[in-house]
N, C-alpha and C. Protein backbone atom coordinates (compact mmCIF):
# COMPACT_ATOMS: atom_id res chain seq x y z
N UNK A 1 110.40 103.46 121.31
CA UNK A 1 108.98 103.28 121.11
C UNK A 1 108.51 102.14 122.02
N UNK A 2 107.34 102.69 122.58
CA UNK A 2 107.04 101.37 123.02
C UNK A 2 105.35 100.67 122.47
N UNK A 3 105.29 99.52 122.75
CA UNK A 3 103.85 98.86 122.37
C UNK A 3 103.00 98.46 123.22
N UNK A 4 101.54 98.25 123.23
CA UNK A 4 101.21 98.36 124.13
C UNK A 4 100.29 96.83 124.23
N UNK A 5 101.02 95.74 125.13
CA UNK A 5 100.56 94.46 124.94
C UNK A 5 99.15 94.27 125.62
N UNK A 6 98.39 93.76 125.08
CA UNK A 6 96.78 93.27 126.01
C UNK A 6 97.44 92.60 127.25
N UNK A 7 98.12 91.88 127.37
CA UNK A 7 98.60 90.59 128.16
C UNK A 7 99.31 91.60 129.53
N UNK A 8 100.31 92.16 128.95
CA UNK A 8 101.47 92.04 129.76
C UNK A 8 101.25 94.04 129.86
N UNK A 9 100.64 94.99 128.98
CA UNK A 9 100.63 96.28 129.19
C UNK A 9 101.92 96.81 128.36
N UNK A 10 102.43 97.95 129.04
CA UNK A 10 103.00 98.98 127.68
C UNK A 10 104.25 98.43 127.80
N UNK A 11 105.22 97.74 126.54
CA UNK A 11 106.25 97.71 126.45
C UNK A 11 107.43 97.84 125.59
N UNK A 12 108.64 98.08 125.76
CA UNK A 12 109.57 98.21 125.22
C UNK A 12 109.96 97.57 124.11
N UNK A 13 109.84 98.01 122.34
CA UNK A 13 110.21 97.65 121.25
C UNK A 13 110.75 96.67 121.01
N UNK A 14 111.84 96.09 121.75
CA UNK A 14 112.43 95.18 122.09
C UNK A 14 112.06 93.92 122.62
N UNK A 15 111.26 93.46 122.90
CA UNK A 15 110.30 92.72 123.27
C UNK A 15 109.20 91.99 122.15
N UNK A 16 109.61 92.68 120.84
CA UNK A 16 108.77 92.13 120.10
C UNK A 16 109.03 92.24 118.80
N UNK A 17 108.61 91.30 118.12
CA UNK A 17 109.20 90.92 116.83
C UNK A 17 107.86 91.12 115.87
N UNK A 18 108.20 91.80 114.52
CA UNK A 18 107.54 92.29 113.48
C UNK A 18 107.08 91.52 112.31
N UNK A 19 105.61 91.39 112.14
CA UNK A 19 105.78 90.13 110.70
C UNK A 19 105.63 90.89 109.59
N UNK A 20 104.60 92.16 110.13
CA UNK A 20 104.11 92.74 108.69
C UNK A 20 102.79 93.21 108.91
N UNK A 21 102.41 93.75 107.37
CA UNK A 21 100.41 94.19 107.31
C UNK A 21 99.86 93.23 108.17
N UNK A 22 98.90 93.10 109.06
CA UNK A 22 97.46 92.70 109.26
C UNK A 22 96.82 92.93 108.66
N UNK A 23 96.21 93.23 107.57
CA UNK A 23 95.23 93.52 106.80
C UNK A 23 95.42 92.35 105.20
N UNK A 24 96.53 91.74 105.26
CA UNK A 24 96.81 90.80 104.54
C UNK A 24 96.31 89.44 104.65
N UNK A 25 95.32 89.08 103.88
CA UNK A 25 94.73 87.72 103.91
C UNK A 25 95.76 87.14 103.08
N UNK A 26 96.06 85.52 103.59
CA UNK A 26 96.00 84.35 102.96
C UNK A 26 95.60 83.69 101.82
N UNK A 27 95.90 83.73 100.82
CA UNK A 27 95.13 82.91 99.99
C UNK A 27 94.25 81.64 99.77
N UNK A 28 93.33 81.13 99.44
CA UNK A 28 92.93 80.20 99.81
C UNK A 28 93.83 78.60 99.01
N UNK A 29 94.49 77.92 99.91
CA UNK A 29 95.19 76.68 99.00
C UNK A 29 94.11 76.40 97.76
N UNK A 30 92.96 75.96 97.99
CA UNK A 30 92.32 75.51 97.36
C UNK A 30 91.70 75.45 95.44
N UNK A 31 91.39 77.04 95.87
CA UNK A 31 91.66 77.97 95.02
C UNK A 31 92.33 79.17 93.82
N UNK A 32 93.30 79.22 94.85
CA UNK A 32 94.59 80.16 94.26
C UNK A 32 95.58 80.15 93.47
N UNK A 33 95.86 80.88 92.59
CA UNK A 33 97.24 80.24 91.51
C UNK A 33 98.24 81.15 92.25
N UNK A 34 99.15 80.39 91.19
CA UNK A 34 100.41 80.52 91.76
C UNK A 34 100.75 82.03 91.94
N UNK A 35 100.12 82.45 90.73
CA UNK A 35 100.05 84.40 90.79
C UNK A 35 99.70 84.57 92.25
N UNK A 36 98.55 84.01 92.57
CA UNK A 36 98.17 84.54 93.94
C UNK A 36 98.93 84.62 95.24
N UNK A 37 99.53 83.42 95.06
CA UNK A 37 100.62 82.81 96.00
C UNK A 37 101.92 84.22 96.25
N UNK A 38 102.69 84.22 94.54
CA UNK A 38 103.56 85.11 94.22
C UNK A 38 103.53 86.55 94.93
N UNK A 39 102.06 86.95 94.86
CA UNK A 39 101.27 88.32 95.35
C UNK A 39 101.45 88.13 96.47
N UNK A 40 101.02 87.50 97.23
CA UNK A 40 100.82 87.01 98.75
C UNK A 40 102.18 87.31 99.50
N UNK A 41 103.01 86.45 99.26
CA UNK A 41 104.51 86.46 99.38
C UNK A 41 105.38 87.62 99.19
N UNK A 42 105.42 88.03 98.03
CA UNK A 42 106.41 88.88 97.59
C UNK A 42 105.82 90.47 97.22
N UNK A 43 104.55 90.69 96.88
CA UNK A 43 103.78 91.89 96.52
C UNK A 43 103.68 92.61 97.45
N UNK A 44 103.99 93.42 98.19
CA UNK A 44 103.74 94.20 99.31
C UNK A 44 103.60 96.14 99.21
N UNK A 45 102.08 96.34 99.31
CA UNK A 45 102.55 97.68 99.30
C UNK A 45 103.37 98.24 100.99
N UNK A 46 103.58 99.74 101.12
CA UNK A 46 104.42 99.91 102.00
C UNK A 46 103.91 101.31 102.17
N UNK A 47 102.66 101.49 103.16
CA UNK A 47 102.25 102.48 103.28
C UNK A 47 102.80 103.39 104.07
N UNK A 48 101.96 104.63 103.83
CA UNK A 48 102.38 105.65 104.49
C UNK A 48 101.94 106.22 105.61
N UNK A 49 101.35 106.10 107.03
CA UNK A 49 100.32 106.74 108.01
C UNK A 49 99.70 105.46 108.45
N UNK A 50 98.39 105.69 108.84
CA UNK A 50 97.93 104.78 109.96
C UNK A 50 97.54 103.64 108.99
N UNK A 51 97.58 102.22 109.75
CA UNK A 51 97.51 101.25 109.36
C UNK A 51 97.96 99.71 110.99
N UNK A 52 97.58 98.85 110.24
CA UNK A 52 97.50 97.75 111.51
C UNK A 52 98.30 96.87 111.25
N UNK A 53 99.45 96.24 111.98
CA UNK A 53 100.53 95.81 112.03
C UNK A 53 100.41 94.43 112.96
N UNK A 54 101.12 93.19 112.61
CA UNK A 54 100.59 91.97 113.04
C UNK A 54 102.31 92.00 114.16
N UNK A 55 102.32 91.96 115.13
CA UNK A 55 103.45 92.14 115.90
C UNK A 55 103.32 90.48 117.06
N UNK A 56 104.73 90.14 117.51
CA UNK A 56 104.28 88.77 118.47
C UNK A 56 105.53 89.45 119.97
N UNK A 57 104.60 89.28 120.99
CA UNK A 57 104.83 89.89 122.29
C UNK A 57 106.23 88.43 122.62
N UNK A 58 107.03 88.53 121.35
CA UNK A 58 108.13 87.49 121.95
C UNK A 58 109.35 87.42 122.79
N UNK A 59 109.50 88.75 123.61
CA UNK A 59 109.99 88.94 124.94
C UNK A 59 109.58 88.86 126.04
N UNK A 60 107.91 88.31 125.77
CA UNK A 60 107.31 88.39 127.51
C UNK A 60 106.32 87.08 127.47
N UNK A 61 104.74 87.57 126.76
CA UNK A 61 103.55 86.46 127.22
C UNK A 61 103.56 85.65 125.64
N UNK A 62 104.55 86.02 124.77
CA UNK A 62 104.37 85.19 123.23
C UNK A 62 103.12 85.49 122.72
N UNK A 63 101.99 86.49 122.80
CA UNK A 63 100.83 86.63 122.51
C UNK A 63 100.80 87.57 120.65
N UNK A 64 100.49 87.20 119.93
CA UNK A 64 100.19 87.39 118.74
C UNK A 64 99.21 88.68 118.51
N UNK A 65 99.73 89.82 118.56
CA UNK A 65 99.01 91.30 118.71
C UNK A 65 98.57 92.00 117.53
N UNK A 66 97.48 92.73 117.31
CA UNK A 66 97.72 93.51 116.09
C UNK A 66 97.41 95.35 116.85
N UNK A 67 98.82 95.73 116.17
CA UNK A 67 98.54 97.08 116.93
C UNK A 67 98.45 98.01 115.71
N UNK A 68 97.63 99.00 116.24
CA UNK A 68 97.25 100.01 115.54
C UNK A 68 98.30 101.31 115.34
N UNK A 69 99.16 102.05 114.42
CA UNK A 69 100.11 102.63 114.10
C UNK A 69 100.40 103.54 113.03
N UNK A 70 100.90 104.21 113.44
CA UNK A 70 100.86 105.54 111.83
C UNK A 70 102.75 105.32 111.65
N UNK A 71 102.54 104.69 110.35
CA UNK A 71 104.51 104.50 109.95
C UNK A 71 104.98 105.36 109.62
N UNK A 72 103.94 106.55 109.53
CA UNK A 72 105.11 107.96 109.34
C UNK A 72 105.46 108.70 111.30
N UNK A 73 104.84 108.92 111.76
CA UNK A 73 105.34 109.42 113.31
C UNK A 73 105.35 108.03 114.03
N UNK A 74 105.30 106.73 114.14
CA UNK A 74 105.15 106.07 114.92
C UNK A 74 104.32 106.12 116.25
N UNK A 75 103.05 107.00 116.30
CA UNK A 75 102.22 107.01 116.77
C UNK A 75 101.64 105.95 117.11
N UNK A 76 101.25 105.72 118.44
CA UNK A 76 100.63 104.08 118.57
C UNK A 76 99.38 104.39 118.72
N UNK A 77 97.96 103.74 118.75
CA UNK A 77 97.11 104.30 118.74
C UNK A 77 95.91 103.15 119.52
N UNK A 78 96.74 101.91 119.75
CA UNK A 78 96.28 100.52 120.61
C UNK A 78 96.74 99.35 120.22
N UNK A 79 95.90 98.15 120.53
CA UNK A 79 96.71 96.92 119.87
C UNK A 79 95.26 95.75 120.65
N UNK A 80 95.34 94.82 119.91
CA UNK A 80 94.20 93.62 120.95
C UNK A 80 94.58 92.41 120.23
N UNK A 81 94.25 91.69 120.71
CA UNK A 81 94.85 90.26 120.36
C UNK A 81 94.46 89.75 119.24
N UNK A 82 95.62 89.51 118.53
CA UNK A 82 95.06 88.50 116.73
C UNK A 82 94.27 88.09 116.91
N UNK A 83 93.97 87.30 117.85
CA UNK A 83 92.45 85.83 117.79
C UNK A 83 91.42 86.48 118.00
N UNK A 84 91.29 87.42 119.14
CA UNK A 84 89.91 88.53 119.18
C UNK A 84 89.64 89.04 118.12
N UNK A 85 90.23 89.89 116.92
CA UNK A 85 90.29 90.56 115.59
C UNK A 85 89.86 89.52 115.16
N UNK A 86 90.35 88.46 114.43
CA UNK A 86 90.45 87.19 113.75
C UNK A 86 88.46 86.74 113.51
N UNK A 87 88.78 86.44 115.52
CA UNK A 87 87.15 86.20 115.69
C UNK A 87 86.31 87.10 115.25
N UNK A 88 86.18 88.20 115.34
CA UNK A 88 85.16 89.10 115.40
C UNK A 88 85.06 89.50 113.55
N UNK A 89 85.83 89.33 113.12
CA UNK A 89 86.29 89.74 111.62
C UNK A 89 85.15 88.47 110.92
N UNK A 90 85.35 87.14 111.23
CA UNK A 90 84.77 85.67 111.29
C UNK A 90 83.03 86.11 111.33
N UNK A 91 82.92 86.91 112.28
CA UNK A 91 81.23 86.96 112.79
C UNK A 91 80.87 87.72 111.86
N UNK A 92 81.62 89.13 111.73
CA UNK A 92 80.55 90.29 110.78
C UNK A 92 80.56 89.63 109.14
């Protein structure tokens, strides 16, 4: 399989290391009990088909990606940089 980096263009699986959902917020310290924390950490659903995946380009430019992916065919479907998402997520 390969991924397809903003930075560096289409590359080899190998090249990059997996954290998990993108679609997973943080809890807020401030706010949050420990339940929340617990959830955060350890609660994970484990879907099936398309969904957005937080991946780090740590064989080439180290760039922090979220690519777009179906976990049943491994279909890739794009990817753009955490901080662009991040930002634009921030505005709307």
């Amino acid at each position: 399989m390969k991924l397809p980096c903003p930075l560096c263009g289409s590359r080899a699986l190998e090249e990059f290391t997996y954290l998990g959902d993108a679609s997973v917020t943080r809890p807020d310290p401030e706010t949050e009990t420990l339940d929340d924390w617990y959830a955060f950490v350890y609660l994970r659903d484990n879907p099936c088909g398309r969904m957005h995946e937080l991946w780090q380009h740590s064989g080439g430019c180290r760039a922090w990606i979220v690519v777009e992916r179906d976990t049943l065919t491994h279909e890739v479907f794009g990817s753009e940089l955490a901080r662009d998402r991040n930002t634009r997520e921030r505005a709307a």
